[in-house]
Each structure stands twice: as structure tokens, then as C-alpha cells.
PDB file of N, CA and C in Angstrom:
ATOM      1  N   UNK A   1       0.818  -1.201   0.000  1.00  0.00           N
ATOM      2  CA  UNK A   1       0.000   0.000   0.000  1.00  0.00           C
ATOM      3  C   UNK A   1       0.861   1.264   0.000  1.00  0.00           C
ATOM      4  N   UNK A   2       2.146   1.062   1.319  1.00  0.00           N
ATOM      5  CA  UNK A   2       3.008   2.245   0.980  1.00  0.00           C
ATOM      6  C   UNK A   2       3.516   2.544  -0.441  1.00  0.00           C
ATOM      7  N   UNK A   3       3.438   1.633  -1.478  1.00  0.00           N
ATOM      8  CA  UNK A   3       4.603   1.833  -3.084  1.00  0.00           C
ATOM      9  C   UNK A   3       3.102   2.246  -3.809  1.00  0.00           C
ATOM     10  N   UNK A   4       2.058   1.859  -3.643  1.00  0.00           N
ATOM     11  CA  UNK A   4       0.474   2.828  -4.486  1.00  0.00           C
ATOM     12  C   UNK A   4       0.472   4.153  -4.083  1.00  0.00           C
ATOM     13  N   UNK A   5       0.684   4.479  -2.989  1.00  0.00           N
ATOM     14  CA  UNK A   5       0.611   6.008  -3.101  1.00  0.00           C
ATOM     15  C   UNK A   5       1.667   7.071  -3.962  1.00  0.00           C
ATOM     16  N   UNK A   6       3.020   6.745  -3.877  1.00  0.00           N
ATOM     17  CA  UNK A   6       3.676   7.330  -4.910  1.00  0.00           C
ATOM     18  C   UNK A   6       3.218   7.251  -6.389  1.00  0.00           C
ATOM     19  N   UNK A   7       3.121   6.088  -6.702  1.00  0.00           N
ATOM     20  CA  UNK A   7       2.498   5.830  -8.189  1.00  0.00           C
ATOM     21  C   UNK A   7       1.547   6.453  -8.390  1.00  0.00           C
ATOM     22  N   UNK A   8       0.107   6.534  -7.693  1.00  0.00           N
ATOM     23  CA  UNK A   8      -0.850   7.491  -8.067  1.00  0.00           C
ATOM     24  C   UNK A   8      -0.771   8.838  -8.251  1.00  0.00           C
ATOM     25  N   UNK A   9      -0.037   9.296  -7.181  1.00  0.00           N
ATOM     26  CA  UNK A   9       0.586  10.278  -7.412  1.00  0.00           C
ATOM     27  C   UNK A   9       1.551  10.505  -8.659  1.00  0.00           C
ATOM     28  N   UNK A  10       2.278  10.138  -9.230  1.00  0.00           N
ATOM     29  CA  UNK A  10       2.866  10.675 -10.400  1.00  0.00           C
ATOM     30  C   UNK A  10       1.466   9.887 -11.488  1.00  0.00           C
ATOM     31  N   UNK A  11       0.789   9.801 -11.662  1.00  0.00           N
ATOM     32  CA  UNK A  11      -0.277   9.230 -12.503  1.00  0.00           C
ATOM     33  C   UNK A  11      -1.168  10.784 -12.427  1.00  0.00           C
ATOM     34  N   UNK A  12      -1.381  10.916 -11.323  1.00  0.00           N
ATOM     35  CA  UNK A  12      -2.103  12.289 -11.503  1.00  0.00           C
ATOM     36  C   UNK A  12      -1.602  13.657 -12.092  1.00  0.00           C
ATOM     37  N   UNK A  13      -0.469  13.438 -11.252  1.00  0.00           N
ATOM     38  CA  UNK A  13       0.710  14.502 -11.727  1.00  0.00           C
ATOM     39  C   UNK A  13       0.477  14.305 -13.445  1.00  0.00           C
ATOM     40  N   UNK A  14       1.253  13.368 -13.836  1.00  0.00           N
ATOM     41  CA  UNK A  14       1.278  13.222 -15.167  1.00  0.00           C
ATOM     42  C   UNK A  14      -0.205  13.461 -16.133  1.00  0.00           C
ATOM     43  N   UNK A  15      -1.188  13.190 -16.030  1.00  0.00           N
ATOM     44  CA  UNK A  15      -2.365  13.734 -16.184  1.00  0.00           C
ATOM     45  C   UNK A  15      -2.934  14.995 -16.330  1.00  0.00           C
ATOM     46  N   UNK A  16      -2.523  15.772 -15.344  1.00  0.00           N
ATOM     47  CA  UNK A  16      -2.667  17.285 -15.067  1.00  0.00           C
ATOM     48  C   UNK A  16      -2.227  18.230 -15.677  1.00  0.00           C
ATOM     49  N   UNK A  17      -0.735  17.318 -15.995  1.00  0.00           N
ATOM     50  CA  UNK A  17       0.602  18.104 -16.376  1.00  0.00           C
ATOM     51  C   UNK A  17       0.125  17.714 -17.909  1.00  0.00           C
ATOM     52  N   UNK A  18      -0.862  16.848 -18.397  1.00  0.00           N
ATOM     53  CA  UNK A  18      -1.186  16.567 -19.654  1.00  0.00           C
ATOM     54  C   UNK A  18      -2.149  17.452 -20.348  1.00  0.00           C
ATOM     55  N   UNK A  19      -2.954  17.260 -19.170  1.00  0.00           N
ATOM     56  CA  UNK A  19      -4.178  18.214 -19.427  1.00  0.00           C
ATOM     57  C   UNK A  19      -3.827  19.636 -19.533  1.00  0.00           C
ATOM     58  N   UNK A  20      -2.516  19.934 -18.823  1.00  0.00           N
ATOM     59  CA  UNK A  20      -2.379  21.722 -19.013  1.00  0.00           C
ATOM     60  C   UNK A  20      -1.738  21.916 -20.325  1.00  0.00           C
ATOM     61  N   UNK A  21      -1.402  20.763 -20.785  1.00  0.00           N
ATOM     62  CA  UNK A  21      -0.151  21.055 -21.879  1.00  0.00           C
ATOM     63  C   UNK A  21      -0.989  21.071 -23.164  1.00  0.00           C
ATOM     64  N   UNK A  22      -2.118  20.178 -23.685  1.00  0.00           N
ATOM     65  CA  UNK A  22      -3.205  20.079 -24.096  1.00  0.00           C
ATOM     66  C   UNK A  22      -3.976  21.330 -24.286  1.00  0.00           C
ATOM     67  N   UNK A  23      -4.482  21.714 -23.234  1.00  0.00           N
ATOM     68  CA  UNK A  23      -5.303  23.512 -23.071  1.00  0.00           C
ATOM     69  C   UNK A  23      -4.080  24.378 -23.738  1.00  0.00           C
ATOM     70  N   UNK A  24      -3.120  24.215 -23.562  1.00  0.00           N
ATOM     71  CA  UNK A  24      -2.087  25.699 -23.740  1.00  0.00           C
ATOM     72  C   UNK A  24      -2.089  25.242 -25.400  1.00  0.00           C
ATOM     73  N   UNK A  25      -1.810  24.022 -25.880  1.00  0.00           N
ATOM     74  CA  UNK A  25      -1.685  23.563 -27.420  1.00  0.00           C
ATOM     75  C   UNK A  25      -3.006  24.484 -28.227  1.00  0.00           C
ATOM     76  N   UNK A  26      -4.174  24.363 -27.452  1.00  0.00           N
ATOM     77  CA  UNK A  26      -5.679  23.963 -28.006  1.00  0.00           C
ATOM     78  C   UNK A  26      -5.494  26.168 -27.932  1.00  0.00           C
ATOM     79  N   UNK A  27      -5.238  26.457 -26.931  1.00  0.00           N
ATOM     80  CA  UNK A  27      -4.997  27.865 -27.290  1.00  0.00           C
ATOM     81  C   UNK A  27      -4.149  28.840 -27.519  1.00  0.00           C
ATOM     82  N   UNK A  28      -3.064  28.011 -27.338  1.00  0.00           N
ATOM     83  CA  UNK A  28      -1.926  28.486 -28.032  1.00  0.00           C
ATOM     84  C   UNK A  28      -1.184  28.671 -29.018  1.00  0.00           C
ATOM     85  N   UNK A  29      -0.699  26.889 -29.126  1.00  0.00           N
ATOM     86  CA  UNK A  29      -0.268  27.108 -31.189  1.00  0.00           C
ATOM     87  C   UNK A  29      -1.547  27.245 -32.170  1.00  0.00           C
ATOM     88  N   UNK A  30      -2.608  27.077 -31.484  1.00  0.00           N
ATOM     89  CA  UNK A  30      -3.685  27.164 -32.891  1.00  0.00           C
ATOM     90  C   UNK A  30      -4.021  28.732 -33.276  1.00  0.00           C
ATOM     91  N   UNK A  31      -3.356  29.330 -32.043  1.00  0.00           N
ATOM     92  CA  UNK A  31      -3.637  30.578 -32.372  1.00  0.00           C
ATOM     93  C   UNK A  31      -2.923  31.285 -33.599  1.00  0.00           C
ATOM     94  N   UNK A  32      -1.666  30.733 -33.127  1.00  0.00           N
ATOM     95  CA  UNK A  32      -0.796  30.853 -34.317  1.00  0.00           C
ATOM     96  C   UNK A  32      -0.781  31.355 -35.613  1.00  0.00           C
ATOM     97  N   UNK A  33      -0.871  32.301 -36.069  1.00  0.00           N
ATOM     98  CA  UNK A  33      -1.226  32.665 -37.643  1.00  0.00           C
ATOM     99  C   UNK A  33      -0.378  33.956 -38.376  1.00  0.00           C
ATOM    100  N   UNK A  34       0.386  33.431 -39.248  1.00  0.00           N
ATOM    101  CA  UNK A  34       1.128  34.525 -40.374  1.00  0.00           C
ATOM    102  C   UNK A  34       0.297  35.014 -41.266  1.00  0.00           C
ATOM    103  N   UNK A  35      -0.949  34.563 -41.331  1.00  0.00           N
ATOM    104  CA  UNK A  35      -1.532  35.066 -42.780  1.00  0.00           C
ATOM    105  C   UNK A  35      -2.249  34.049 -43.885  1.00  0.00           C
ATOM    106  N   UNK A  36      -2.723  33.840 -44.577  1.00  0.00           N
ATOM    107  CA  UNK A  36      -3.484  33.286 -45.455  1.00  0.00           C
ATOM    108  C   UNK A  36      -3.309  33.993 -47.060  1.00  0.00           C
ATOM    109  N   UNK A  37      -2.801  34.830 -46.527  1.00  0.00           N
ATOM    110  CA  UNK A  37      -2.834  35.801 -48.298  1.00  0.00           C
ATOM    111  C   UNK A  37      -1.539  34.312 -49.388  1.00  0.00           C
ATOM    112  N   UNK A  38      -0.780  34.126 -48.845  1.00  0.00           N
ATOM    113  CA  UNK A  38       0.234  33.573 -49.609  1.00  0.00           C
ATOM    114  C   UNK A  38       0.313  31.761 -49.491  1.00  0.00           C
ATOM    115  N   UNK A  39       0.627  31.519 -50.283  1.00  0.00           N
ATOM    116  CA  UNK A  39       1.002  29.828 -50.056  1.00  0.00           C
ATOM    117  C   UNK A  39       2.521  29.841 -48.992  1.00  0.00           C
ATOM    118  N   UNK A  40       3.349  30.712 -49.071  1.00  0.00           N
ATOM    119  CA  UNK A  40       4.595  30.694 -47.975  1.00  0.00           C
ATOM    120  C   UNK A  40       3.806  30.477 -46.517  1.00  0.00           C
ATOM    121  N   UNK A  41       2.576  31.958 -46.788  1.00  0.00           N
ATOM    122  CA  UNK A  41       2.797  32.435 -44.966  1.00  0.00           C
ATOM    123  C   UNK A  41       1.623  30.892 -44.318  1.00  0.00           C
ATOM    124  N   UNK A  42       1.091  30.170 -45.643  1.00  0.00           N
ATOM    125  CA  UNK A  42       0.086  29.373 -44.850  1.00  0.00           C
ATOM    126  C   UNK A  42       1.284  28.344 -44.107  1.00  0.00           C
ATOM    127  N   UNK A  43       2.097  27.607 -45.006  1.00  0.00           N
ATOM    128  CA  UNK A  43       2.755  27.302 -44.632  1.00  0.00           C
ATOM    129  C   UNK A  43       3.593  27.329 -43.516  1.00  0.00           C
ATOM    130  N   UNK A  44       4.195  28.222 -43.659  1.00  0.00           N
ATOM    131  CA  UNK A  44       4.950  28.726 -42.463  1.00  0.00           C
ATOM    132  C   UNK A  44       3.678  29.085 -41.126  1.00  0.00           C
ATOM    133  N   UNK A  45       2.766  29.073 -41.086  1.00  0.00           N
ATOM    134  CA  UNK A  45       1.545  29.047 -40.222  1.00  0.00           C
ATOM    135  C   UNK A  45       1.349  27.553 -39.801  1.00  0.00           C
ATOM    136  N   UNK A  46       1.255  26.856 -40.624  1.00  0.00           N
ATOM    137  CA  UNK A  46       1.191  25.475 -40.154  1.00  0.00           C
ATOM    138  C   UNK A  46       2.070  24.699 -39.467  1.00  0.00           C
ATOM    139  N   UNK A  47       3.697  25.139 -40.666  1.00  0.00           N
ATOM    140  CA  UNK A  47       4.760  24.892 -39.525  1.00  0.00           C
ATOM    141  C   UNK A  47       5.378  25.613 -37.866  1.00  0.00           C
ATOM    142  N   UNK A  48       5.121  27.014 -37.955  1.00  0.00           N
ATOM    143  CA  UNK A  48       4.994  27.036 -36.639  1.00  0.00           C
ATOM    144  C   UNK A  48       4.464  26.603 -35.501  1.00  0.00           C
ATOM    145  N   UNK A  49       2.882  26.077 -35.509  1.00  0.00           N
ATOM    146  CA  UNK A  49       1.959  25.232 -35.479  1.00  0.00           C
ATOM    147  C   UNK A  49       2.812  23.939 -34.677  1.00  0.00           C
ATOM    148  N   UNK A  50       3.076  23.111 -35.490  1.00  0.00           N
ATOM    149  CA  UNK A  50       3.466  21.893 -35.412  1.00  0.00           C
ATOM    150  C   UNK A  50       4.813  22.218 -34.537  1.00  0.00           C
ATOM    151  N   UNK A  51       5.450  22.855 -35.177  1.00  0.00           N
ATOM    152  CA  UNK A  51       6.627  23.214 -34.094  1.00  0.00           C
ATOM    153  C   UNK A  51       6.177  23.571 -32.691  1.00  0.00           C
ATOM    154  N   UNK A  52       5.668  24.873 -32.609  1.00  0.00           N
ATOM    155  CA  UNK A  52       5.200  24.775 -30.949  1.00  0.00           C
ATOM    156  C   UNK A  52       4.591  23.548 -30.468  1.00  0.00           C
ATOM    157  N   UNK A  53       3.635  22.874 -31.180  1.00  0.00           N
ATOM    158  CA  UNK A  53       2.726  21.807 -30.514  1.00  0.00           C
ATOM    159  C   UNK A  53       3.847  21.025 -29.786  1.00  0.00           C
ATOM    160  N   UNK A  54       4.751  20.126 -30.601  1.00  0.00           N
ATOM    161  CA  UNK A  54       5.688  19.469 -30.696  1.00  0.00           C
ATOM    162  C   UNK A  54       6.699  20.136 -29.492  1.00  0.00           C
ATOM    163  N   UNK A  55       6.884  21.151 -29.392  1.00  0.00           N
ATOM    164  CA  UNK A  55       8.351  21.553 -28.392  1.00  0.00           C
ATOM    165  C   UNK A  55       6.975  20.978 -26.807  1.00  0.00           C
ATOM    166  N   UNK A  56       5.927  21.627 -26.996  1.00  0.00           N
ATOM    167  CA  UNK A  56       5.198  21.397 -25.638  1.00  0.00           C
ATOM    168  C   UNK A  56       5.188  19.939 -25.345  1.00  0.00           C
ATOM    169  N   UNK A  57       4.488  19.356 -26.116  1.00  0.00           N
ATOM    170  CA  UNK A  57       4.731  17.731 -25.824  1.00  0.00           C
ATOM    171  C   UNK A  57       6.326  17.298 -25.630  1.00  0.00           C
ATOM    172  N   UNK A  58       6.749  17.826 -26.297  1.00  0.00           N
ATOM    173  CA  UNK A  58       8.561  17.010 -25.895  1.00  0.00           C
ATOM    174  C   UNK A  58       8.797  17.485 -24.596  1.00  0.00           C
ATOM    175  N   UNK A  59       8.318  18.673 -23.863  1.00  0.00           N
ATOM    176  CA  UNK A  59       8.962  19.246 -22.374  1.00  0.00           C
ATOM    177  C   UNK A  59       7.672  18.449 -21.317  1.00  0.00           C
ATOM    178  N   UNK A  60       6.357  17.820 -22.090  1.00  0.00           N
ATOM    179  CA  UNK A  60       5.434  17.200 -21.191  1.00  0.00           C
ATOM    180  C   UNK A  60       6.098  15.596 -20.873  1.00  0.00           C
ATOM    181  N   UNK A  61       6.681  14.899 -22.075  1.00  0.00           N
ATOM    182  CA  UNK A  61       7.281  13.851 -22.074  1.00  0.00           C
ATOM    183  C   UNK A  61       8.520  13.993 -21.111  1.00  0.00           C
ATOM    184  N   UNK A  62       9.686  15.088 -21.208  1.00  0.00           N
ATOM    185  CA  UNK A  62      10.641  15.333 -20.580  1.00  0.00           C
ATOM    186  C   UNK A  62      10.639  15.449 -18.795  1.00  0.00           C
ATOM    187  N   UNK A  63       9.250  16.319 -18.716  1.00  0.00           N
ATOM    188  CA  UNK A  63       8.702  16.057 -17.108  1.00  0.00           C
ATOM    189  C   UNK A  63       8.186  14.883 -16.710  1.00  0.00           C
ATOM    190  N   UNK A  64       7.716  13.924 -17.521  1.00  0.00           N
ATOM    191  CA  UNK A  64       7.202  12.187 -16.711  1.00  0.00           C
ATOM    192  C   UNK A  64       8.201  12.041 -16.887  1.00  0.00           C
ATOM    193  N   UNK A  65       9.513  12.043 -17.478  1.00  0.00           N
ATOM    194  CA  UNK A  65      10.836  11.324 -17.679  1.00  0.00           C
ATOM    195  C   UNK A  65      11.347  11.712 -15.861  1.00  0.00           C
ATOM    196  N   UNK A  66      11.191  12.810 -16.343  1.00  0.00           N
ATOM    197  CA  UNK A  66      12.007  13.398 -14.749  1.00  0.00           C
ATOM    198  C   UNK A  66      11.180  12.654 -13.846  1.00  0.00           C
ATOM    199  N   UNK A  67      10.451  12.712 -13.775  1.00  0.00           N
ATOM    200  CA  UNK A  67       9.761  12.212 -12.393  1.00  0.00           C
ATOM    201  C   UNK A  67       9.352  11.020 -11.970  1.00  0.00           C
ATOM    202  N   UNK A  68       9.194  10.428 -13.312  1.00  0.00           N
ATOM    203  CA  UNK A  68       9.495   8.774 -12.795  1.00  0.00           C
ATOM    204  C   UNK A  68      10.741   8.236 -12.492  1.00  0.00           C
ATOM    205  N   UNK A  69      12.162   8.760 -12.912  1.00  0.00           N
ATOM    206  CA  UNK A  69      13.429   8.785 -12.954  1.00  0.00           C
ATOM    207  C   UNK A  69      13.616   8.680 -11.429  1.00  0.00           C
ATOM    208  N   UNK A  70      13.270   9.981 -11.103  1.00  0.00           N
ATOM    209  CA  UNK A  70      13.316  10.372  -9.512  1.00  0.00           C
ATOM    210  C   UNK A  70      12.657   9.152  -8.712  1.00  0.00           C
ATOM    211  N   UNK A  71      11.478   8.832  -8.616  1.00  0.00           N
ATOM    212  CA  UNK A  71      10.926   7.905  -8.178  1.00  0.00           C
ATOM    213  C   UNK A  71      11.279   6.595  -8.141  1.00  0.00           C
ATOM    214  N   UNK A  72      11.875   6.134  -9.417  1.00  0.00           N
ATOM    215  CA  UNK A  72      12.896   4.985  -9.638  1.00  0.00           C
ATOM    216  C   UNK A  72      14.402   4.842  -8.963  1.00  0.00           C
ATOM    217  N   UNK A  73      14.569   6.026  -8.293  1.00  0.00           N
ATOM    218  CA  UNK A  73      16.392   6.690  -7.889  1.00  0.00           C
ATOM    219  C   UNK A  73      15.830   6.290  -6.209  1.00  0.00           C
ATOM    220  N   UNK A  74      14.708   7.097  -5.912  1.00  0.00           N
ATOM    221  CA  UNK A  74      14.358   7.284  -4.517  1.00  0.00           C
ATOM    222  C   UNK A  74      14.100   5.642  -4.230  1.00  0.00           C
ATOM    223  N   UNK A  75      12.882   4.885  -4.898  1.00  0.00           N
ATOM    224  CA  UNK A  75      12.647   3.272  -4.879  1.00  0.00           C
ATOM    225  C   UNK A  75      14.062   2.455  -4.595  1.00  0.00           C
ATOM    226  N   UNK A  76      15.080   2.709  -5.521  1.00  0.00           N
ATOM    227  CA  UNK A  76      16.524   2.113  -5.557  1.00  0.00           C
ATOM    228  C   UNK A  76      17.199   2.710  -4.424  1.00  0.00           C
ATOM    229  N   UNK A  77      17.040   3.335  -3.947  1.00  0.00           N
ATOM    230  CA  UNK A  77      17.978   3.946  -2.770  1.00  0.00           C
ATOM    231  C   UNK A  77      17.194   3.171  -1.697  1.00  0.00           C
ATOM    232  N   UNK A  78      15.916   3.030  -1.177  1.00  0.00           N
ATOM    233  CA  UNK A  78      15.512   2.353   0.033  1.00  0.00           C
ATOM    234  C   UNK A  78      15.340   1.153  -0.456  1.00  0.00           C
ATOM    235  N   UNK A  79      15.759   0.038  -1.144  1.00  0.00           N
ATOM    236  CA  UNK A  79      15.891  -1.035  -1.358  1.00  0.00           C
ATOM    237  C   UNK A  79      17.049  -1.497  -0.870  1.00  0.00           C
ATOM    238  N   UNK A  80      18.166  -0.790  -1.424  1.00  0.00           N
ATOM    239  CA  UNK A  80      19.750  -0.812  -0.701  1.00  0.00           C
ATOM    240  C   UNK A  80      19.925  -0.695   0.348  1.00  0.00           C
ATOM    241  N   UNK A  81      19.087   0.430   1.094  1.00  0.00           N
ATOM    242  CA  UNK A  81      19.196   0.875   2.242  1.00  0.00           C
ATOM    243  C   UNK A  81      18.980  -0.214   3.144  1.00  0.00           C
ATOM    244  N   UNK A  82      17.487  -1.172   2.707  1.00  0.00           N
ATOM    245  CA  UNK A  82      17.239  -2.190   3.581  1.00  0.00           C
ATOM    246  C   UNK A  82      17.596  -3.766   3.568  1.00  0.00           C
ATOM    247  N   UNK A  83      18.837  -3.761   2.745  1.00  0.00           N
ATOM    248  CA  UNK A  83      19.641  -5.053   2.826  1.00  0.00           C
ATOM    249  C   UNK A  83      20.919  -4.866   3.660  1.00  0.00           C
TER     250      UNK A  83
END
């Protein structure tokens, strides 16, 4: 029961931290816009787009990395501790 409470905890965490990253995508890069007059600026509208979306998800992936990491470091340290 003590090793379920950490886990839920980064389950929620990770969730939250999904859900905010999600909202900021949904109003953030879509906001995104160079213009429509040209075939460049649509472009370059779409690719900025994808670029921001993409940097947010890689720093949402990069934070469960961190924090299950941690959790896996802290788990391995009181395992040692108790042999």
C-alpha cells in the first residue's frame, strides 16, 4: 500500500501536467497565424503550429521522464538501504 501512493501520485501529476499542456496547445499554437494571403505564410503558419505543438509535448514527455526517474532513484535507494 506504501509503493500505491507514490504511483498514483505521479499518474495524476502526469495527467494534469497533460491536461495543461493540451489547453495551452488547443490555445496556443492554434492561435498561431502569419496570414493566409500567400502559399509561404500558410505554410509557415502550419509549420509554426506543429513546431510549438511538438516543443510542448517534448517538455510534457521530458517532465514524466524526470519524475518517474526520480521515483525509480528514490525506490533504488531504500531497497539498498534495507539489505
Amino acid at each position: 500500500m506504501k509503493q500505491l501512493l507514490p504511483l498514483a501520485a505521479i499518474e495524476v501529476f502526469v495527467w494534469l501536467f497533460l491536461l495543461g499542456i493540451t489547453f495551452v496547445i488547443s490555445k496556443g499554437a492554434v492561435e498561431i497565424n502569419f496570414g493566409t494571403a500567400s502559399l509561404a505564410a500558410r505554410v509557415a503558419t502550419q509549420t509554426a503550429r506543429v513546431v510549438a505543438s511538438g516543443g510542448l509535448v517534448l517538455i510534457w514527455l521530458l517532465g514524466w521522464k524526470k519524475v518517474t526517474d526520480s521515483y525509480l532513484n528514490r525506490t533504488l535507494s531504500r531497497k539498498r538501504a534495507n539489505f
